[in-house]
Protein backbone atom coordinates (compact mmCIF):
# COMPACT_ATOMS: atom_id res chain seq x y z
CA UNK A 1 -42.43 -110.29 29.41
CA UNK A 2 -46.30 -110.23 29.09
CA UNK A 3 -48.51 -109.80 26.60
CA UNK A 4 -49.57 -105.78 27.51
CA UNK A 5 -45.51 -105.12 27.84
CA UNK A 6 -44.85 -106.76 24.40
CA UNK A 7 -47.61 -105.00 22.67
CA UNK A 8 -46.29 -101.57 24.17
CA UNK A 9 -43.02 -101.84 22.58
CA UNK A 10 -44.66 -103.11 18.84
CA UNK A 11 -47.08 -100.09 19.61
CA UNK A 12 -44.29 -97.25 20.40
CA UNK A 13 -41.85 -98.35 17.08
CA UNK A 14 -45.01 -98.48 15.33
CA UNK A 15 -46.21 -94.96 16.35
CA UNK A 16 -42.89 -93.25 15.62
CA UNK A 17 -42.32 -95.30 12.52
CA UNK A 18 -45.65 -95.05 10.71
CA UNK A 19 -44.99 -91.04 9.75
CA UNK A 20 -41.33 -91.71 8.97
CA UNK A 21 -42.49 -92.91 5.20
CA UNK A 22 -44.17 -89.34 4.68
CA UNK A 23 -41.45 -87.46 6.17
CA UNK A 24 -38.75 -89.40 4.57
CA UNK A 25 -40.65 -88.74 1.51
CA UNK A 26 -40.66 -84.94 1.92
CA UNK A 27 -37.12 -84.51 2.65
CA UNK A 28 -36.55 -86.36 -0.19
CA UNK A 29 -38.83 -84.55 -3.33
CA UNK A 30 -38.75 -81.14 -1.53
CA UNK A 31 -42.05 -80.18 -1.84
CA UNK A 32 -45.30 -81.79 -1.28
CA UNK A 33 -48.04 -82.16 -3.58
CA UNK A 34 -51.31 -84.24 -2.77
CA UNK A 35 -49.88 -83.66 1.10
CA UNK A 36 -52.65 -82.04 3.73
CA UNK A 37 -50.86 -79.98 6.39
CA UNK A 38 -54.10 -79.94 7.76
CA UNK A 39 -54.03 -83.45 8.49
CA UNK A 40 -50.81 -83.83 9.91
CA UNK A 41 -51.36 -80.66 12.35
CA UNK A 42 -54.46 -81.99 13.51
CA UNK A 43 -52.89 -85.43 14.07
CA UNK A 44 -50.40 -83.88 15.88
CA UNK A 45 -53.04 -82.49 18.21
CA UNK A 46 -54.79 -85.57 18.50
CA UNK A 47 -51.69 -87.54 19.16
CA UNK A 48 -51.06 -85.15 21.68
CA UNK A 49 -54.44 -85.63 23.43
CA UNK A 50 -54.23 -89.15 23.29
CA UNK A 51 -50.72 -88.80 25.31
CA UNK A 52 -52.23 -86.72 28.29
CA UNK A 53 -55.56 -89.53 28.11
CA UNK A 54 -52.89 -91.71 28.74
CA UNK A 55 -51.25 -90.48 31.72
CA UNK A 56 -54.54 -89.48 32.84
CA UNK A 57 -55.61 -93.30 32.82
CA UNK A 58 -52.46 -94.44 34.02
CA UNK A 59 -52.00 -96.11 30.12
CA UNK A 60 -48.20 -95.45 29.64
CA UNK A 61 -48.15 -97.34 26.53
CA UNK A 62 -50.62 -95.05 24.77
CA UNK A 63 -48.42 -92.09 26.04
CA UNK A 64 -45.09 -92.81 24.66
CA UNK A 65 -46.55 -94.45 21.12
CA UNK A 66 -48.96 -91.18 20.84
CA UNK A 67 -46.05 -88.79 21.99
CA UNK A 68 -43.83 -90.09 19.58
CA UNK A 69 -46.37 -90.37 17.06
CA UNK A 70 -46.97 -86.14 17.90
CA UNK A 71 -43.56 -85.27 17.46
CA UNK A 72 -43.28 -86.89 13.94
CA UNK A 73 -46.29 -85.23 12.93
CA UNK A 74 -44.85 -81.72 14.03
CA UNK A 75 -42.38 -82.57 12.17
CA UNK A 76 -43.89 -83.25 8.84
CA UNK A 77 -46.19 -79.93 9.19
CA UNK A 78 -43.56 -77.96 9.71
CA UNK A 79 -41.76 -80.05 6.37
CA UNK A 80 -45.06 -79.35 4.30
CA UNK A 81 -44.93 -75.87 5.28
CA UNK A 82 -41.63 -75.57 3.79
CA UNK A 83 -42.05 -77.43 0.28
CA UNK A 84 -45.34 -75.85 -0.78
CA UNK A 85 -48.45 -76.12 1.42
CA UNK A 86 -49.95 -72.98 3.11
CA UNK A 87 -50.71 -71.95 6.74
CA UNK A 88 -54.38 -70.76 4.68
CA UNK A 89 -55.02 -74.63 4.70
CA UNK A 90 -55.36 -74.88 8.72
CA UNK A 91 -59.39 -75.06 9.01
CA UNK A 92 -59.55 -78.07 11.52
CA UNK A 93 -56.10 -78.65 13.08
CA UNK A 94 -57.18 -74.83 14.98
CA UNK A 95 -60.87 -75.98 16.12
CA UNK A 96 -59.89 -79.22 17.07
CA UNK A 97 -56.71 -77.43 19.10
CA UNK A 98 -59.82 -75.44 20.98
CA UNK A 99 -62.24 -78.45 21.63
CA UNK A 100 -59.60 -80.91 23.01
CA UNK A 101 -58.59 -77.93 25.45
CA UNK A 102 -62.03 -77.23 26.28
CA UNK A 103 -63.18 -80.76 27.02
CA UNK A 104 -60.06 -81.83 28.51
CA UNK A 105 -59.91 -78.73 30.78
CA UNK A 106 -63.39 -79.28 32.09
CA UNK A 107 -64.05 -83.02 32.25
CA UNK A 108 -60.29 -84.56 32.33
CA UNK A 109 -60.06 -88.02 31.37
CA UNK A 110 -63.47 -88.42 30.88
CA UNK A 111 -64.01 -85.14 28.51
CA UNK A 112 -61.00 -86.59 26.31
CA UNK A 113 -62.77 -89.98 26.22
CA UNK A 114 -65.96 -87.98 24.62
CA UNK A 115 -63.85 -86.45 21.93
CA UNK A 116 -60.96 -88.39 21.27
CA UNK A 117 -62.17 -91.50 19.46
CA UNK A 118 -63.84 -88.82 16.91
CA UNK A 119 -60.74 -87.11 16.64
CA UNK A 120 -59.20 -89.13 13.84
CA UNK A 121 -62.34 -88.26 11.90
CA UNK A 122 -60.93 -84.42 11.93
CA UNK A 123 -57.34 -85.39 11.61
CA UNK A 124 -57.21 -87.93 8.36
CA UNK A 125 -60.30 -85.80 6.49
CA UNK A 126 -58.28 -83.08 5.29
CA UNK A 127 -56.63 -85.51 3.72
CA UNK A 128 -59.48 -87.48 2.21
CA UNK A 129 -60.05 -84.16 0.71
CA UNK A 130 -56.91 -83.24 -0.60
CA UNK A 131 -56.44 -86.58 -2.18
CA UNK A 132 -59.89 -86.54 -3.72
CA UNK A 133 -59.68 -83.32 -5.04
CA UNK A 134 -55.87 -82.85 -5.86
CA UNK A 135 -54.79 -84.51 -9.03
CA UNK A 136 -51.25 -84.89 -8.12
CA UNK A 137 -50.59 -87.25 -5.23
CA UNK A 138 -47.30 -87.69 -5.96
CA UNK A 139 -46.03 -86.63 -2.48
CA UNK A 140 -48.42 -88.87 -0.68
CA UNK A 141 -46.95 -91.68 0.99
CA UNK A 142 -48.36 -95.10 0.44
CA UNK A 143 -46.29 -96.73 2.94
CA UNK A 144 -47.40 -94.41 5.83
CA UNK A 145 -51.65 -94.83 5.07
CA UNK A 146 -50.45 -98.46 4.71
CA UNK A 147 -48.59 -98.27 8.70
CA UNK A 148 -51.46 -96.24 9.52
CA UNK A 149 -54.20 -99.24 8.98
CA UNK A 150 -51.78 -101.81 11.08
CA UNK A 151 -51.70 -99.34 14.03
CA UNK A 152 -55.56 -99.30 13.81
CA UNK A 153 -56.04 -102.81 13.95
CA UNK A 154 -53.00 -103.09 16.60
CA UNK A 155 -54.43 -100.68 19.12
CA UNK A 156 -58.16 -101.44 17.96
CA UNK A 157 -57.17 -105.05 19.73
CA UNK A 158 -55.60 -103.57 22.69
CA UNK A 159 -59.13 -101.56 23.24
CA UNK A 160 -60.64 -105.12 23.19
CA UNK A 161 -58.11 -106.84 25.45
CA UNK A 162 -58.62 -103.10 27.97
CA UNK A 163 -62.21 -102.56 27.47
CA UNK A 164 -61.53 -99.46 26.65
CA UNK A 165 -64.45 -98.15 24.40
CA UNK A 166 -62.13 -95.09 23.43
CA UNK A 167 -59.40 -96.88 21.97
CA UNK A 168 -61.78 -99.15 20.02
CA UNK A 169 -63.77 -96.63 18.53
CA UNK A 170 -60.98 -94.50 17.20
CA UNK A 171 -58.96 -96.95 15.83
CA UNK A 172 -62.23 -98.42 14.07
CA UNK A 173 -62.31 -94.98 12.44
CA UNK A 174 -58.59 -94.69 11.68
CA UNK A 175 -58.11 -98.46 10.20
CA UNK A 176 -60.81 -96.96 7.86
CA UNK A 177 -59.95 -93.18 7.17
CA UNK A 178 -56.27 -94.60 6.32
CA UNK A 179 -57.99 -97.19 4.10
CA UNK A 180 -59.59 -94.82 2.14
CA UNK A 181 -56.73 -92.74 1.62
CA UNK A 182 -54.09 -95.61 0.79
CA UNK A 183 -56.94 -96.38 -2.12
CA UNK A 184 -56.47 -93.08 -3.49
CA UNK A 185 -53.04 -92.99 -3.30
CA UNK A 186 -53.06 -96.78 -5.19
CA UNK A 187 -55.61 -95.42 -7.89
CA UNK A 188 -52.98 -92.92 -8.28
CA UNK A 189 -50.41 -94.98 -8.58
CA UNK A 190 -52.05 -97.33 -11.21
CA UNK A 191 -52.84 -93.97 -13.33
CA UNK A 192 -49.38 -92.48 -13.44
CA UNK A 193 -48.22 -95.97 -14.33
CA UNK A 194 -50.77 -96.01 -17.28
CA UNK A 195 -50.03 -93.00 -18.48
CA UNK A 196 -46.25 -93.21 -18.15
CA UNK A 197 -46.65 -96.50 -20.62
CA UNK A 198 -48.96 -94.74 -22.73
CA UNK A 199 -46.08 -92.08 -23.20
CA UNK A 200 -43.77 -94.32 -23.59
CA UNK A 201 -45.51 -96.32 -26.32
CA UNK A 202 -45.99 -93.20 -28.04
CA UNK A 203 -42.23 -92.26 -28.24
CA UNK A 204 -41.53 -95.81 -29.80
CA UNK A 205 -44.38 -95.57 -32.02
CA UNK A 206 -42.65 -92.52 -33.59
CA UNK A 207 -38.93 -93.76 -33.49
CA UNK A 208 -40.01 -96.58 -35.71
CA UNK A 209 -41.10 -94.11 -37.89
């Protein structure tokens, strides 16, 4: 087995496994606060684009990780949809739908190489946004953002091993997009847990009394 077959297999189980966290963590609370359904439709788009760049460079490996990757994130729009979030909150996931079509359409390969390695720019901001401006991230998975930063580096090294400026420069923007949002979700974390002991110390503050 060599070293481009090896790192296609890590790659695929770590594109259809780094949404499962969020999703998992839908299903489970049933609704889905501090969660941008903007971000996961327009990574669903992306992850679609990057599929078709794939077969269109004759990359299978980025075609079955980023196709599996796109199904998950259907998946989880169509969850957030259901427990709380609002097709109102679509602003990029639509113009990015248009641009990938338009460049793809007209230049191929090469028009999906322009806009691609931007693309994860438009698909994790929404959710920079929500999760500085939403007070309750409860719904946000940690574990995901976390996933999220590995595949960056993972596939930021394969662009290095491939030359493949593309690759390099979207996964430089994804390992730190995901960064940023797994520190929000931590500073969230550390603030419930403050809170929840402040509570807490209150309660046995009055039972001795």
């Amino acid at each position: 087995m060599d070293g481009i077959t090896l790192f296609g297999i890590v790659s695929t189980v770590l594109g259809v496994t780094r949404a499962m966290p969020q999703l998992i963590r839908l299903l489970r609370a049933r609704h889905a606060h501090g969660v941008s359904v903007d971000s996961a439709t327009t990574s669903m788009i992306v992850s679609s684009g990057w599929a078709v760049y794939g077969l269109l460079t004759h990359q299978p490996v980025i075609s079955i990780a980023s196709g599996a990757s796109g199904i998950l994130f259907a998946v989880i729009t169509l969850s957030a949809l259901q427990f709380g979030r609002r097709l109102k909150e679509l602003k990029i996931a639509p113009v990015w739908l248009a641009v990938l079509l338009v460049l793809g359409g007209i230049g191929g390969a090469t028009g999906l190489s322009i806009v691609l390695p931007i693309s994860v720019l438009a698909a994790n901001s929404p959710q920079v946004w929500v999760a500085c401006r939403e007070s309750n991230l409860a719904d946000l998975s940690l574990g995901t953002w976390l996933l999220s930063m590995t595949e960056g580096l993972l596939w930021g090294g394969y662009g290095l091993v491939q030359q493949d400026m593309a690759v390099l420069v979207n996964n430089t923007f994804q390992l730190t997009t995901s960064a940023i949002i797994a520190a929000f979700k931590l500073a969230h974390m550390a603030k419930t847990a403050k809170q929840s002991k402040a509570v807490l110390q209150v309660v046995g503050d009055r039972r001795r009394f």
